[in-house]
N, C-alpha and C. Protein backbone atom coordinates (compact mmCIF):
# COMPACT_ATOMS: atom_id res chain seq x y z
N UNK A 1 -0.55 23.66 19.73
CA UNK A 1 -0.53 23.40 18.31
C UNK A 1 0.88 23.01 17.84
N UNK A 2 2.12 23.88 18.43
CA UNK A 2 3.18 23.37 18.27
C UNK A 2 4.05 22.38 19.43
N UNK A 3 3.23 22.00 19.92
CA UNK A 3 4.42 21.26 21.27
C UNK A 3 4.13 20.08 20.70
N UNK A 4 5.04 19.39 21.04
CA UNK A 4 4.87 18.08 21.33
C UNK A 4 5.77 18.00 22.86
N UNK A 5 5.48 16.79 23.28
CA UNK A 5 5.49 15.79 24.63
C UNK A 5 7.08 15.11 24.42
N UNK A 6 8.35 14.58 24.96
CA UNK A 6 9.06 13.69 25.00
C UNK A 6 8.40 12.71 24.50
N UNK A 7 7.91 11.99 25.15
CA UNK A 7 7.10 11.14 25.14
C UNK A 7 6.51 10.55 23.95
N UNK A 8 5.69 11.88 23.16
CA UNK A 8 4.88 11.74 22.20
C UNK A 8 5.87 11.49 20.83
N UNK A 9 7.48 12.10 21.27
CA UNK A 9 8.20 12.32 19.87
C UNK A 9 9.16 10.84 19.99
N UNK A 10 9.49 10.21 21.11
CA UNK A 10 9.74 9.38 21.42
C UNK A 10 9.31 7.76 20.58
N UNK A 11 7.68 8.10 21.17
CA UNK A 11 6.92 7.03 20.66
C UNK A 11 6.96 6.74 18.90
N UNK A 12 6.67 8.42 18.26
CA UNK A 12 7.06 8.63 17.16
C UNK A 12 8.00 8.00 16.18
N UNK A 13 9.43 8.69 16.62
CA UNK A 13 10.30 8.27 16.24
C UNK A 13 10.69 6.56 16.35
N UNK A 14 10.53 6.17 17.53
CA UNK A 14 10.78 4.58 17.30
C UNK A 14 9.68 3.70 16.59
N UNK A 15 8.20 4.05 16.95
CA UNK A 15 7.24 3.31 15.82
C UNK A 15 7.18 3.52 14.33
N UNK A 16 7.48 5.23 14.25
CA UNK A 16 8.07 4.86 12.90
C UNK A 16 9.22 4.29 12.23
N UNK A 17 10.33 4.25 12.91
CA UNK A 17 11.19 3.80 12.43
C UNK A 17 11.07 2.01 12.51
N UNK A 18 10.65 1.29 13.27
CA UNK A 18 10.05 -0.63 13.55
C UNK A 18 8.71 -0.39 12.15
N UNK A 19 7.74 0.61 12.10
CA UNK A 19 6.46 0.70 10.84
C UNK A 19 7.66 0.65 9.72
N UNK A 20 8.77 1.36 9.48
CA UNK A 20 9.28 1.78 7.94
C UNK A 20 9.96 0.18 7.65
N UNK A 21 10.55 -0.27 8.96
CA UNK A 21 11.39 -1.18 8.27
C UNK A 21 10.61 -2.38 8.61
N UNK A 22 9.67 -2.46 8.82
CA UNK A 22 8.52 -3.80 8.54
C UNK A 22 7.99 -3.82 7.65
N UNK A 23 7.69 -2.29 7.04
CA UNK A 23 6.50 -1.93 5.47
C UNK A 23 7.83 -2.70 4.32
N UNK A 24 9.17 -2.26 4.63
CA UNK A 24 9.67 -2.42 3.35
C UNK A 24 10.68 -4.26 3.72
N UNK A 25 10.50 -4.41 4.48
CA UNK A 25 10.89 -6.25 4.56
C UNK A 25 9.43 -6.94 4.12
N UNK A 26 8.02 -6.53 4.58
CA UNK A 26 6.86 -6.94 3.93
C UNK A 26 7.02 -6.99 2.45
N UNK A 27 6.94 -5.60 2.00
CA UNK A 27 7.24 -5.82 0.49
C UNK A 27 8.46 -6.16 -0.12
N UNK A 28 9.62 -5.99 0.36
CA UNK A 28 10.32 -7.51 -0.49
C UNK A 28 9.95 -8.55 -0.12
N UNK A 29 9.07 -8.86 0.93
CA UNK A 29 9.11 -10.64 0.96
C UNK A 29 7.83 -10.97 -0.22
N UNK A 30 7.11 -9.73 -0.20
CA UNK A 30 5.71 -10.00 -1.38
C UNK A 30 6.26 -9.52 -2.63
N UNK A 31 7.30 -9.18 -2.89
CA UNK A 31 7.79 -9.59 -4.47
C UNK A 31 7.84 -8.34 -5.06
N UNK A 32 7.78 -7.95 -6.52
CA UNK A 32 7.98 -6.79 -6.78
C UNK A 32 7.07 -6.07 -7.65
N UNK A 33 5.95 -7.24 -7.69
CA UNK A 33 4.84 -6.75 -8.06
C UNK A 33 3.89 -5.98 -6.93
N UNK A 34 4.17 -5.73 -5.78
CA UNK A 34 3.24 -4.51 -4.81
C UNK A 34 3.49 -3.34 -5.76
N UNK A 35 4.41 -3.65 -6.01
CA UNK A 35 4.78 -1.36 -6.32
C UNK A 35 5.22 -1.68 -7.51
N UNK A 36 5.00 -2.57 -8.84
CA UNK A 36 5.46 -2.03 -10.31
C UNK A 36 4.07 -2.33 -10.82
N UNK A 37 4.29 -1.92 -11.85
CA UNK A 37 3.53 -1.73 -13.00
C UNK A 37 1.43 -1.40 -12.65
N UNK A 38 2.01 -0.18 -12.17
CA UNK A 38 0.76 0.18 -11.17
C UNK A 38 -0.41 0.54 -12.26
N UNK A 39 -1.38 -0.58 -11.85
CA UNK A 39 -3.13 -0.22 -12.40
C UNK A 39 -3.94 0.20 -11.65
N UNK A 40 -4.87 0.74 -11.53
CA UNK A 40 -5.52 1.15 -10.30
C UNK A 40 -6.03 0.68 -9.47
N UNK A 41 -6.08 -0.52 -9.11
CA UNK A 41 -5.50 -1.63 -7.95
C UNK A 41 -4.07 -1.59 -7.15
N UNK A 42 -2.90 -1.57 -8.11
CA UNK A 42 -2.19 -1.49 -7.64
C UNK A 42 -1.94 0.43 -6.73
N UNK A 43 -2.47 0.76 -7.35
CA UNK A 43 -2.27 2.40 -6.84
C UNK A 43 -3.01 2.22 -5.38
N UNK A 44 -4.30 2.05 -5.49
CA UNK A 44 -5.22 1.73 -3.98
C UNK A 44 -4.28 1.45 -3.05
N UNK A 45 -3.41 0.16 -3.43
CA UNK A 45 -3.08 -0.28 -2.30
C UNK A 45 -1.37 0.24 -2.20
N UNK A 46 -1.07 1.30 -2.83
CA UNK A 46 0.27 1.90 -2.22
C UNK A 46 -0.09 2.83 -1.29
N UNK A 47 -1.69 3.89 -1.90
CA UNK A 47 -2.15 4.67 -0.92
C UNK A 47 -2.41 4.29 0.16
N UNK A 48 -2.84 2.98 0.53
CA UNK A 48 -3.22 2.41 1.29
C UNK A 48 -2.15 2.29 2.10
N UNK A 49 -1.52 1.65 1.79
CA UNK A 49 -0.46 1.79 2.66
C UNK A 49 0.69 3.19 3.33
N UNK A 50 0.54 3.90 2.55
CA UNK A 50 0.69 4.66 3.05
C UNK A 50 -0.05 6.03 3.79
N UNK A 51 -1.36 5.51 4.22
CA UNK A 51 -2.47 6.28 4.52
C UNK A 51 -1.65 5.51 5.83
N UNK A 52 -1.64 3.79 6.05
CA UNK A 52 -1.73 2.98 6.59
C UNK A 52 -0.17 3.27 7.97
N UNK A 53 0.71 3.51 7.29
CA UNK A 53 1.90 4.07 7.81
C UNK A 53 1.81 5.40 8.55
N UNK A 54 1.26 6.41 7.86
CA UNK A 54 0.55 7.44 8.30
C UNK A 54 0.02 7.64 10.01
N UNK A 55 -1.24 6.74 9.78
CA UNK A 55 -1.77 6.20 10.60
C UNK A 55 -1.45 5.71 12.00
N UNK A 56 -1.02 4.55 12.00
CA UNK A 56 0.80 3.76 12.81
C UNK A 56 1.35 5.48 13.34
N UNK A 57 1.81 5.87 12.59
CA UNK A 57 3.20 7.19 13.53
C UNK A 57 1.84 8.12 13.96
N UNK A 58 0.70 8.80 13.66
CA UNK A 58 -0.24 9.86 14.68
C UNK A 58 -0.83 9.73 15.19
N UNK A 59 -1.33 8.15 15.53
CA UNK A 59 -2.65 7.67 16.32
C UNK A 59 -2.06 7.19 17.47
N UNK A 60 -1.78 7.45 18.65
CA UNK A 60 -0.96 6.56 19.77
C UNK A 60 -2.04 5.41 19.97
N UNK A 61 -3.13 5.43 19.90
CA UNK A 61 -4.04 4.06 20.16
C UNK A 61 -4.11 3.10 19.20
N UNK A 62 -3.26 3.38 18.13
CA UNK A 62 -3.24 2.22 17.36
C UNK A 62 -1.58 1.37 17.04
N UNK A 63 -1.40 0.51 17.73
CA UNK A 63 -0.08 -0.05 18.58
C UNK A 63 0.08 -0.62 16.59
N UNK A 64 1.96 -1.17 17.43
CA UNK A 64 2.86 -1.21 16.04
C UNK A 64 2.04 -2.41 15.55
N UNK A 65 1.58 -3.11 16.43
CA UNK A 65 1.49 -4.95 15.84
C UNK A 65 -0.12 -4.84 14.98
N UNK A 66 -0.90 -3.55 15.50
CA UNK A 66 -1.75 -3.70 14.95
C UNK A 66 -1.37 -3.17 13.41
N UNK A 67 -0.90 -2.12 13.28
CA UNK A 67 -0.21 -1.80 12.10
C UNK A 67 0.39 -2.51 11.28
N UNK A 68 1.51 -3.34 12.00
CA UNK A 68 2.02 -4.51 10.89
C UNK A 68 0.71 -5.20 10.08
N UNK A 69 0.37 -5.68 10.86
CA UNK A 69 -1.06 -6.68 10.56
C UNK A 69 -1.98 -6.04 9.77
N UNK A 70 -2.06 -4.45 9.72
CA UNK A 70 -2.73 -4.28 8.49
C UNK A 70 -1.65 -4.20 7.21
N UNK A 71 -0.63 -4.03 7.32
CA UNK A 71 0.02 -4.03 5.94
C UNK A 71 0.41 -5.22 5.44
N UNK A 72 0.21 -5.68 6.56
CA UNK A 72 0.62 -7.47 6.10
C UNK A 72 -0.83 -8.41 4.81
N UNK A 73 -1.68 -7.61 5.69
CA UNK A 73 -2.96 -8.27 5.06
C UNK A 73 -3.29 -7.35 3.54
N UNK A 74 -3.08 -6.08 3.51
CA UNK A 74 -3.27 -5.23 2.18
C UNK A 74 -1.87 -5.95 1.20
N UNK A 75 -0.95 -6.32 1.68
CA UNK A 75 0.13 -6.90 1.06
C UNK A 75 -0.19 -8.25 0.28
N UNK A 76 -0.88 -9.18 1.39
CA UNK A 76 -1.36 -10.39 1.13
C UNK A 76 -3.05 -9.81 0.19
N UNK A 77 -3.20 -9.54 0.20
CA UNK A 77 -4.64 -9.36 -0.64
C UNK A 77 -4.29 -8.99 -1.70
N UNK A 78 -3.37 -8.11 -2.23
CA UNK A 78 -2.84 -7.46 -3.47
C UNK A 78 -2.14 -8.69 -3.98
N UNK A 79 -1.38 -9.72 -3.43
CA UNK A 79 -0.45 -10.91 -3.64
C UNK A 79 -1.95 -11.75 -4.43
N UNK A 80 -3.22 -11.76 -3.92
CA UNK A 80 -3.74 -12.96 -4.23
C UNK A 80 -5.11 -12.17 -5.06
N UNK A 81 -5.09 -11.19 -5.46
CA UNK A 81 -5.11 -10.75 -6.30
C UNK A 81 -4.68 -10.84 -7.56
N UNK A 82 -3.31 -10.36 -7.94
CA UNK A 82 -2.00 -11.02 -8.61
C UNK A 82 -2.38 -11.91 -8.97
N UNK A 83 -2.57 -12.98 -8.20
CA UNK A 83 -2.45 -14.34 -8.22
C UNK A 83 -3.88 -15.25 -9.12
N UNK A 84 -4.80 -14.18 -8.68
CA UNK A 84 -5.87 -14.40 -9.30
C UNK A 84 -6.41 -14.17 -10.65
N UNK A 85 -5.45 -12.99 -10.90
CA UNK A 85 -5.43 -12.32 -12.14
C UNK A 85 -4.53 -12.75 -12.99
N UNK A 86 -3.52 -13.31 -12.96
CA UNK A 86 -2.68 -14.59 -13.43
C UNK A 86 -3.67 -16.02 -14.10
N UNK A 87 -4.25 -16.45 -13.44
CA UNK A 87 -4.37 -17.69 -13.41
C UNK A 87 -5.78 -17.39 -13.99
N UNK A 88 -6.37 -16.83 -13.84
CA UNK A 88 -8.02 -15.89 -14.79
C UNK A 88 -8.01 -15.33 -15.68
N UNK A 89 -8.29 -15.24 -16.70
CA UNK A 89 -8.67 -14.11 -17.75
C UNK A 89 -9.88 -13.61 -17.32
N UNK A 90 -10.84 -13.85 -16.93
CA UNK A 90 -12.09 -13.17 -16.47
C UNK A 90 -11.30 -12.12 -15.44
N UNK A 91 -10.80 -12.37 -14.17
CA UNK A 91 -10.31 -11.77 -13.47
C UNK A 91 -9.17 -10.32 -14.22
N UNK A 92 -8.46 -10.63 -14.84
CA UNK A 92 -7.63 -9.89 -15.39
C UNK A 92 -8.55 -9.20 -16.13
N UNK A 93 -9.14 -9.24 -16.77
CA UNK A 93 -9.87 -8.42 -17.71
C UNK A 93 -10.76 -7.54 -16.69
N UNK A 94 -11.24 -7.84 -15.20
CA UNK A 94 -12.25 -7.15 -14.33
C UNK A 94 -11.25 -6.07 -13.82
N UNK A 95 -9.47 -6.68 -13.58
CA UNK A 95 -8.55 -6.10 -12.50
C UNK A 95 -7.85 -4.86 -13.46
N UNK A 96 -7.65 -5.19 -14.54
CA UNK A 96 -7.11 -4.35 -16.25
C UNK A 96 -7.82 -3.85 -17.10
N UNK A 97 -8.04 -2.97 -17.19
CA UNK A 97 -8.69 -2.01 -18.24
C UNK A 97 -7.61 -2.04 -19.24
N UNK A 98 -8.13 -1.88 -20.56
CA UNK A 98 -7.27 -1.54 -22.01
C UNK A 98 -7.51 -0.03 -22.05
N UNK A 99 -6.38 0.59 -22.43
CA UNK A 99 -6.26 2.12 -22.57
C UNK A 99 -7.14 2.23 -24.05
N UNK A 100 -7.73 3.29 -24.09
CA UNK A 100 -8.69 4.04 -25.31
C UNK A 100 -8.56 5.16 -25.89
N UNK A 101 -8.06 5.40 -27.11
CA UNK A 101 -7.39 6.23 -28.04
C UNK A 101 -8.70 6.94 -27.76
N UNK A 102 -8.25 8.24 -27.38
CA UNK A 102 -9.44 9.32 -27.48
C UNK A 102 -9.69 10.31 -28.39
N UNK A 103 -8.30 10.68 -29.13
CA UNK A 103 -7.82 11.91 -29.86
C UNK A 103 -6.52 11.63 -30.52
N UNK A 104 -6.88 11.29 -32.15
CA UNK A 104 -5.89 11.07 -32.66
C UNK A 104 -6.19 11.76 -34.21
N UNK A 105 -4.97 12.82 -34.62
CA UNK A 105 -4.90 13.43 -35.97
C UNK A 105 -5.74 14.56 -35.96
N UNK A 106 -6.60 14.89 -34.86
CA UNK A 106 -7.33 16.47 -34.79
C UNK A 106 -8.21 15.48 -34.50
N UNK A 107 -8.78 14.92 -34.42
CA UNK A 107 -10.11 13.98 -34.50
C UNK A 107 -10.57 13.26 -33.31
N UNK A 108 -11.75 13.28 -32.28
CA UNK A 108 -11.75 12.33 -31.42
C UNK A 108 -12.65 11.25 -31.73
C-alpha cells in the first residue's frame, strides 16, 4: 500500500514532469481563453484535463504521447468551440446561460 518500485517513481516523476510542461505550452499555444472566464464548458474541460494529467502520472499503460494527444484534442475542441460560439449567436446562447435573479429585497 505504501511502496512504491524505483522504477514506478522514476516513470512518475519524468512523465509527469514532459505531461506538466506539454499541458501548459498546449495552453499557451491555445490562447487564454482555455482557463478564463470559465462557463460550464469551460470548467468541463479544466477538469478534464486535469482528470486527464491525473491519469498520464498513475496509469503506466497509458504512454506520454497518448496523453499529449488527449489534451491536445480537449484543447482543440474547447478552441472550436470558442470559435463557434463567436461567430453564432445560436451557439452562444446554447454554450452561455444568462444568470437569474432569484432573491432580491426579501422576495424571490
Amino acid at each position: 500500500m505504501f511502496e512504491i518500485t524505483l522504477t514506478s517513481f522514476i516513470r512518475i516523476v519524468t512523465v509527469g514532469f514532459l505531461a506538466y510542461v506539454g499541458l501548459i505550452i498546449l495552453l499557451r499555444a491555445s490562447g487564454k481563453r482555455t482557463l478564463t472566464k470559465l462557463n460550464a464548458f469551460d470548467l468541463v474541460v479544466t477538469v478534464a484535463l486535469g482528470s486527464t494529467l491525473a491519469t498520464i502520472l498513475l496509469d503506466s499503460s497509458i504512454s506520454l504521447l497518448e496523453g499529449m494527444t488527449a489534451f491536445a484534442l480537449l484543447i482543440f475542441l474547447q478552441y472550436l468551440l470558442t470559435f463557434f460560439s463567436v461567430h453564432s449567436k445560436w451557439v452562444n446562447n446554447v454554450i452561455k446561460s444568462e444568470p437569474r435573479l432569484l432573491f432580491l429585497d426579501g422576495s424571490f
